[in-house]
PDB file of N, CA and C in Angstrom:
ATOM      1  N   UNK A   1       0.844  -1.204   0.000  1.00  0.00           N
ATOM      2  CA  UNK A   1       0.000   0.000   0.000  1.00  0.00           C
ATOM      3  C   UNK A   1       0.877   1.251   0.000  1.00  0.00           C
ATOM      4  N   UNK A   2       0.669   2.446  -0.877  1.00  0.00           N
ATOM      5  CA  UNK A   2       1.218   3.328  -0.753  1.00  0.00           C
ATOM      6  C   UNK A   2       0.935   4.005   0.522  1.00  0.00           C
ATOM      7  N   UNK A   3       1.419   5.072   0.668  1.00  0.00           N
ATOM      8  CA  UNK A   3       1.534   5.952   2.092  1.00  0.00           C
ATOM      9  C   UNK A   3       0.177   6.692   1.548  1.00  0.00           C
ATOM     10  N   UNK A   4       0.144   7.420   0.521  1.00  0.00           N
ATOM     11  CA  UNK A   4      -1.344   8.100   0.025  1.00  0.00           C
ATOM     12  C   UNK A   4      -2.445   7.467   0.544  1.00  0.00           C
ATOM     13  N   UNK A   5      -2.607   6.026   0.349  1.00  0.00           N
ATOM     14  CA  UNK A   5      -3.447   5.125   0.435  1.00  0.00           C
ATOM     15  C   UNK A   5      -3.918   4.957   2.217  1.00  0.00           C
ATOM     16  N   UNK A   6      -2.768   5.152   2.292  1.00  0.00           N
ATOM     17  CA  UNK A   6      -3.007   4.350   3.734  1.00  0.00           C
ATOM     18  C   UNK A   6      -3.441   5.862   4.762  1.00  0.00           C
ATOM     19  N   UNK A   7      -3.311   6.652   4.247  1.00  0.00           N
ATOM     20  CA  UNK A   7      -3.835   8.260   4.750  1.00  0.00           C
ATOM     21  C   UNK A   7      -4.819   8.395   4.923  1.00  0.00           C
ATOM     22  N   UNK A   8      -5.452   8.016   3.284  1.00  0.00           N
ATOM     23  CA  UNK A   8      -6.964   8.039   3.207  1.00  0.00           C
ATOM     24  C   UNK A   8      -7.387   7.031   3.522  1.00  0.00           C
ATOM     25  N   UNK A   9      -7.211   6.197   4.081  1.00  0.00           N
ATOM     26  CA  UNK A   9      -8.235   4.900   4.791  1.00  0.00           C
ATOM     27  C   UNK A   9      -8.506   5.173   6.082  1.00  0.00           C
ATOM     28  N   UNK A  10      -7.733   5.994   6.812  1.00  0.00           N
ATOM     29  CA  UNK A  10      -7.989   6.489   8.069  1.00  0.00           C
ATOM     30  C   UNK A  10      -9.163   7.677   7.703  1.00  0.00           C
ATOM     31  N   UNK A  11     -10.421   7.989   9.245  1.00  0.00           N
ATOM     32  CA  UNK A  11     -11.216   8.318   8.746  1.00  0.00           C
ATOM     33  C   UNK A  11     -11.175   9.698   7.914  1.00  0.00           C
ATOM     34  N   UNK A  12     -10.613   9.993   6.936  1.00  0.00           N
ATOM     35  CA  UNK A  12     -10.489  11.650   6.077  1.00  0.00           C
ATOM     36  C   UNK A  12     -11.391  11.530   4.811  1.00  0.00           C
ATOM     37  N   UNK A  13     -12.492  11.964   5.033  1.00  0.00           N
ATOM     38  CA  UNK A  13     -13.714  12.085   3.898  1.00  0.00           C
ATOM     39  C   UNK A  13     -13.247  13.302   2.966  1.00  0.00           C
ATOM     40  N   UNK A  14     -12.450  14.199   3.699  1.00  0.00           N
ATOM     41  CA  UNK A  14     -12.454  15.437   2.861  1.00  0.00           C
ATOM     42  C   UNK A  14     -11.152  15.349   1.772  1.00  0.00           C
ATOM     43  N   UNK A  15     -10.168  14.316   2.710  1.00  0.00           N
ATOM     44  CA  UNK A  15      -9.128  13.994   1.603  1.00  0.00           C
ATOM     45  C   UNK A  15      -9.285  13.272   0.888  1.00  0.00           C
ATOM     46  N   UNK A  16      -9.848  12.708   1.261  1.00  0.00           N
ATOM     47  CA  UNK A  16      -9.996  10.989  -0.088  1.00  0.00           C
ATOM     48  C   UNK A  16     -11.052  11.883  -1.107  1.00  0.00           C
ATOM     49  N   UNK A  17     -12.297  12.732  -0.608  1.00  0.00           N
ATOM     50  CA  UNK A  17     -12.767  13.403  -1.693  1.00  0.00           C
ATOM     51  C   UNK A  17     -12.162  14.332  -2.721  1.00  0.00           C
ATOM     52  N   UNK A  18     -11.159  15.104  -1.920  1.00  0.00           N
ATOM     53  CA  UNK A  18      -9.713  15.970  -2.815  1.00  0.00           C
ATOM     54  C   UNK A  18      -9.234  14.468  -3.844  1.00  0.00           C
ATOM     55  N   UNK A  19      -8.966  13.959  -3.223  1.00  0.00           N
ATOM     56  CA  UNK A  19      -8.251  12.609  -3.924  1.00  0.00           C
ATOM     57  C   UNK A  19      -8.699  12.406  -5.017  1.00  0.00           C
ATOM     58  N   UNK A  20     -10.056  11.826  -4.742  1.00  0.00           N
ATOM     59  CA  UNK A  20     -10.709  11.590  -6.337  1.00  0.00           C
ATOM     60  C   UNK A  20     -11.304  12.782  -7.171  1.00  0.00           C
ATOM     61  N   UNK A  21     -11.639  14.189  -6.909  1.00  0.00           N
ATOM     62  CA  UNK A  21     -11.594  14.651  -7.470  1.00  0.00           C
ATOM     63  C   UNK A  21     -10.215  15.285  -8.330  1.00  0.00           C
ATOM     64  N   UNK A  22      -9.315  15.182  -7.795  1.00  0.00           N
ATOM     65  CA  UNK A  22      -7.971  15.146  -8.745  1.00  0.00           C
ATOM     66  C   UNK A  22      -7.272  14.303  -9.479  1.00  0.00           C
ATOM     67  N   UNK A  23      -8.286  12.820  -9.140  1.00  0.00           N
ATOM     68  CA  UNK A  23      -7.542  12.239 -10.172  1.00  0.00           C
ATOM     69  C   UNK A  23      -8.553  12.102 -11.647  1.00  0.00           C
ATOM     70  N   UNK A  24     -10.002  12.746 -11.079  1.00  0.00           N
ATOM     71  CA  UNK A  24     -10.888  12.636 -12.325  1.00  0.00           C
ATOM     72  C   UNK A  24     -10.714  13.658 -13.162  1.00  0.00           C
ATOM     73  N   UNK A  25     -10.137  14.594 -12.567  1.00  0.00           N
ATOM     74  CA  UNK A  25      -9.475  16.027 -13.059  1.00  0.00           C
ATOM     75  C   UNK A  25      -8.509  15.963 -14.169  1.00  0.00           C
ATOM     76  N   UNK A  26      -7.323  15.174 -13.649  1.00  0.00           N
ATOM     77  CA  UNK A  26      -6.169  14.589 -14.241  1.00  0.00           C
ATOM     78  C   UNK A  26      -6.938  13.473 -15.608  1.00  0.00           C
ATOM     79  N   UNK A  27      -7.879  12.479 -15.302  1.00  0.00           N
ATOM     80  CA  UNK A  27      -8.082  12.144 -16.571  1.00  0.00           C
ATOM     81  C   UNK A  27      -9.364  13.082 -17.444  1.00  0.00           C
ATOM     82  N   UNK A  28      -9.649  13.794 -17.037  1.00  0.00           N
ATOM     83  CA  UNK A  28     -10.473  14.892 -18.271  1.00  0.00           C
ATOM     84  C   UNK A  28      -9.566  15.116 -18.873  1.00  0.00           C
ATOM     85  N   UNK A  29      -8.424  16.160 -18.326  1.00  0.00           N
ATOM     86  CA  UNK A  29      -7.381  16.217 -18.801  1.00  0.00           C
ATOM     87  C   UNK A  29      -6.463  15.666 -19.888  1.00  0.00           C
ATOM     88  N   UNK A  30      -5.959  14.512 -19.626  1.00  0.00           N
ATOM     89  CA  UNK A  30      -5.865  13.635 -20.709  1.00  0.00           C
ATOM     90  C   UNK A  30      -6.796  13.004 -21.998  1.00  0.00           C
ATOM     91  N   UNK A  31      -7.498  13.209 -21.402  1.00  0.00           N
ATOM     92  CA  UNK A  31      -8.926  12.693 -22.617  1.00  0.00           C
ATOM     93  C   UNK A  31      -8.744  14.070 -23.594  1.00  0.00           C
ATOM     94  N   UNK A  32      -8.837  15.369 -23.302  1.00  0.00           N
ATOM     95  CA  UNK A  32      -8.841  16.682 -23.935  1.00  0.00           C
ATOM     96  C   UNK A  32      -7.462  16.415 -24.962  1.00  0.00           C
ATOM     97  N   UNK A  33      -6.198  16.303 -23.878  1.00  0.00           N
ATOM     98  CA  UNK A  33      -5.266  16.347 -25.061  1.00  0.00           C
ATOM     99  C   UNK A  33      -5.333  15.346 -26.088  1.00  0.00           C
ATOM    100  N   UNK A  34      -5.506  14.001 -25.387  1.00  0.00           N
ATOM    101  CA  UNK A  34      -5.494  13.233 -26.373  1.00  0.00           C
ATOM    102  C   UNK A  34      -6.388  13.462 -27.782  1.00  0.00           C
ATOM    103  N   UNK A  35      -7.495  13.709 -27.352  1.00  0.00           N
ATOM    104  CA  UNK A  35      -8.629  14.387 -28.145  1.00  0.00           C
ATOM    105  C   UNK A  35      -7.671  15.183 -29.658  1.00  0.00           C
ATOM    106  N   UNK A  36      -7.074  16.490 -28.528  1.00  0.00           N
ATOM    107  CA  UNK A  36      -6.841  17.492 -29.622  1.00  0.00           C
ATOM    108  C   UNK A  36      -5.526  17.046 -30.562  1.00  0.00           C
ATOM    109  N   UNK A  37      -4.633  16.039 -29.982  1.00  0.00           N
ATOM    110  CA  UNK A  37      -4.028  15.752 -30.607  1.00  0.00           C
ATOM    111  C   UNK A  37      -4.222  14.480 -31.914  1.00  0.00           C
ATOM    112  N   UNK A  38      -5.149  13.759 -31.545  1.00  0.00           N
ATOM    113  CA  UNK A  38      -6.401  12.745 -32.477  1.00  0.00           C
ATOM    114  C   UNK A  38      -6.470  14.392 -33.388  1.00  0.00           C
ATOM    115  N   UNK A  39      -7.175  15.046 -33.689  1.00  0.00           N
ATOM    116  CA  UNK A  39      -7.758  16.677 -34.317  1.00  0.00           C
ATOM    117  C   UNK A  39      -6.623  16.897 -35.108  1.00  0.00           C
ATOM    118  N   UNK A  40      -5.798  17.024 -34.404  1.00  0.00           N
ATOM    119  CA  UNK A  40      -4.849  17.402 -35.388  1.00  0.00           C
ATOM    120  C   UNK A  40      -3.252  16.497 -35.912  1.00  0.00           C
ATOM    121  N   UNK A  41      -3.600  15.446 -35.552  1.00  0.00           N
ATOM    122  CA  UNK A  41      -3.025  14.136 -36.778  1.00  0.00           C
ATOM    123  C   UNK A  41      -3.857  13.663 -37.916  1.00  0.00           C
ATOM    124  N   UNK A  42      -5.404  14.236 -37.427  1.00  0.00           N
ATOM    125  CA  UNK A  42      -6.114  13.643 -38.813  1.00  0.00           C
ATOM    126  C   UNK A  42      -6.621  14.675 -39.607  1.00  0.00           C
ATOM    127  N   UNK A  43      -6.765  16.265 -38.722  1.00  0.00           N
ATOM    128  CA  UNK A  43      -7.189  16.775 -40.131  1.00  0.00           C
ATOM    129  C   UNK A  43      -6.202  18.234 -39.689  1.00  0.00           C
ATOM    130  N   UNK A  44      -4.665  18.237 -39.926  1.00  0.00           N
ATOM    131  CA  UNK A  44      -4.281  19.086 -39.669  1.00  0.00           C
ATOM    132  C   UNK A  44      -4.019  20.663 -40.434  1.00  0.00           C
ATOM    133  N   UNK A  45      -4.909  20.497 -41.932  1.00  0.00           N
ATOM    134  CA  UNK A  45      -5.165  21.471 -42.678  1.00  0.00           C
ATOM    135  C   UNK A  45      -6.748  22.600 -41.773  1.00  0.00           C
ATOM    136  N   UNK A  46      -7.542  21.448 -41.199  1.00  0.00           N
ATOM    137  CA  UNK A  46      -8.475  22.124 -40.125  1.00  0.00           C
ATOM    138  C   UNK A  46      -8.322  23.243 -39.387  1.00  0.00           C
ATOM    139  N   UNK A  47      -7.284  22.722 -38.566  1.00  0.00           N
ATOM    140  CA  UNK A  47      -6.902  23.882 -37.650  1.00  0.00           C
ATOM    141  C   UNK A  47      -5.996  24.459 -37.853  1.00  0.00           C
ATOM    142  N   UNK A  48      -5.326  24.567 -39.330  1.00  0.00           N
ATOM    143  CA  UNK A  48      -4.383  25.789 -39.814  1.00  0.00           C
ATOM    144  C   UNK A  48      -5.400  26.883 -40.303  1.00  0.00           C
ATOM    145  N   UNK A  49      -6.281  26.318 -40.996  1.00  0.00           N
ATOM    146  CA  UNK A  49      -7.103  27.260 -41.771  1.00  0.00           C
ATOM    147  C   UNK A  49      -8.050  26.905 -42.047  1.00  0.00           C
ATOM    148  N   UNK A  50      -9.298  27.196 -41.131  1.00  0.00           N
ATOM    149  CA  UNK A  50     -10.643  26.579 -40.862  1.00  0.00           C
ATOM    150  C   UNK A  50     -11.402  27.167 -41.575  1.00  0.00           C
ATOM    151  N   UNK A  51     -10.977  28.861 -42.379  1.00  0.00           N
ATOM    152  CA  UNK A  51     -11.689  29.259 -43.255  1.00  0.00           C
ATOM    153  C   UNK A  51     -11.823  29.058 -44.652  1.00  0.00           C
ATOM    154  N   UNK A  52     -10.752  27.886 -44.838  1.00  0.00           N
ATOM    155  CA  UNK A  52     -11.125  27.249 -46.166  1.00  0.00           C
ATOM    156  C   UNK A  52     -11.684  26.757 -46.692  1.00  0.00           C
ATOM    157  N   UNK A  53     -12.575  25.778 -45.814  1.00  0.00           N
ATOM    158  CA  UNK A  53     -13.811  25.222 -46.487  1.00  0.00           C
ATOM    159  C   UNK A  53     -15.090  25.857 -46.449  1.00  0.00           C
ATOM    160  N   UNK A  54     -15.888  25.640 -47.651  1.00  0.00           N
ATOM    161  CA  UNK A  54     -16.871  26.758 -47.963  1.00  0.00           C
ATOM    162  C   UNK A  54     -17.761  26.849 -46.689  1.00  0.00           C
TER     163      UNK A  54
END
């Protein structure tokens, strides 16, 4: 068990709630970049110049 772990098993509602809200934080996060970087490996004329298509 990590030391994190073993913090929040003792009774701390407010940390273990910090806890998971930072790690759901951390994967929005990743989902976004991954996202924008998916965006712009597939259509990287898009977001050079979005006013090109009619």
């Amino acid at each position: 068990m990590s030391p994190i772990m073993r913090i929040l098993k003792k009774n701390q509602p407010s940390s273990r709630c910090v806890y998971i809200m930072i790690r759901y934080m951390g994967q929005q996060v990743v989902a976004i970049l991954e996202m924008g970087q998916w965006l712009h490996a597939l259509a990287p004329d898009l977001s050079s110049c979005p006013s090109s298509s009619p």
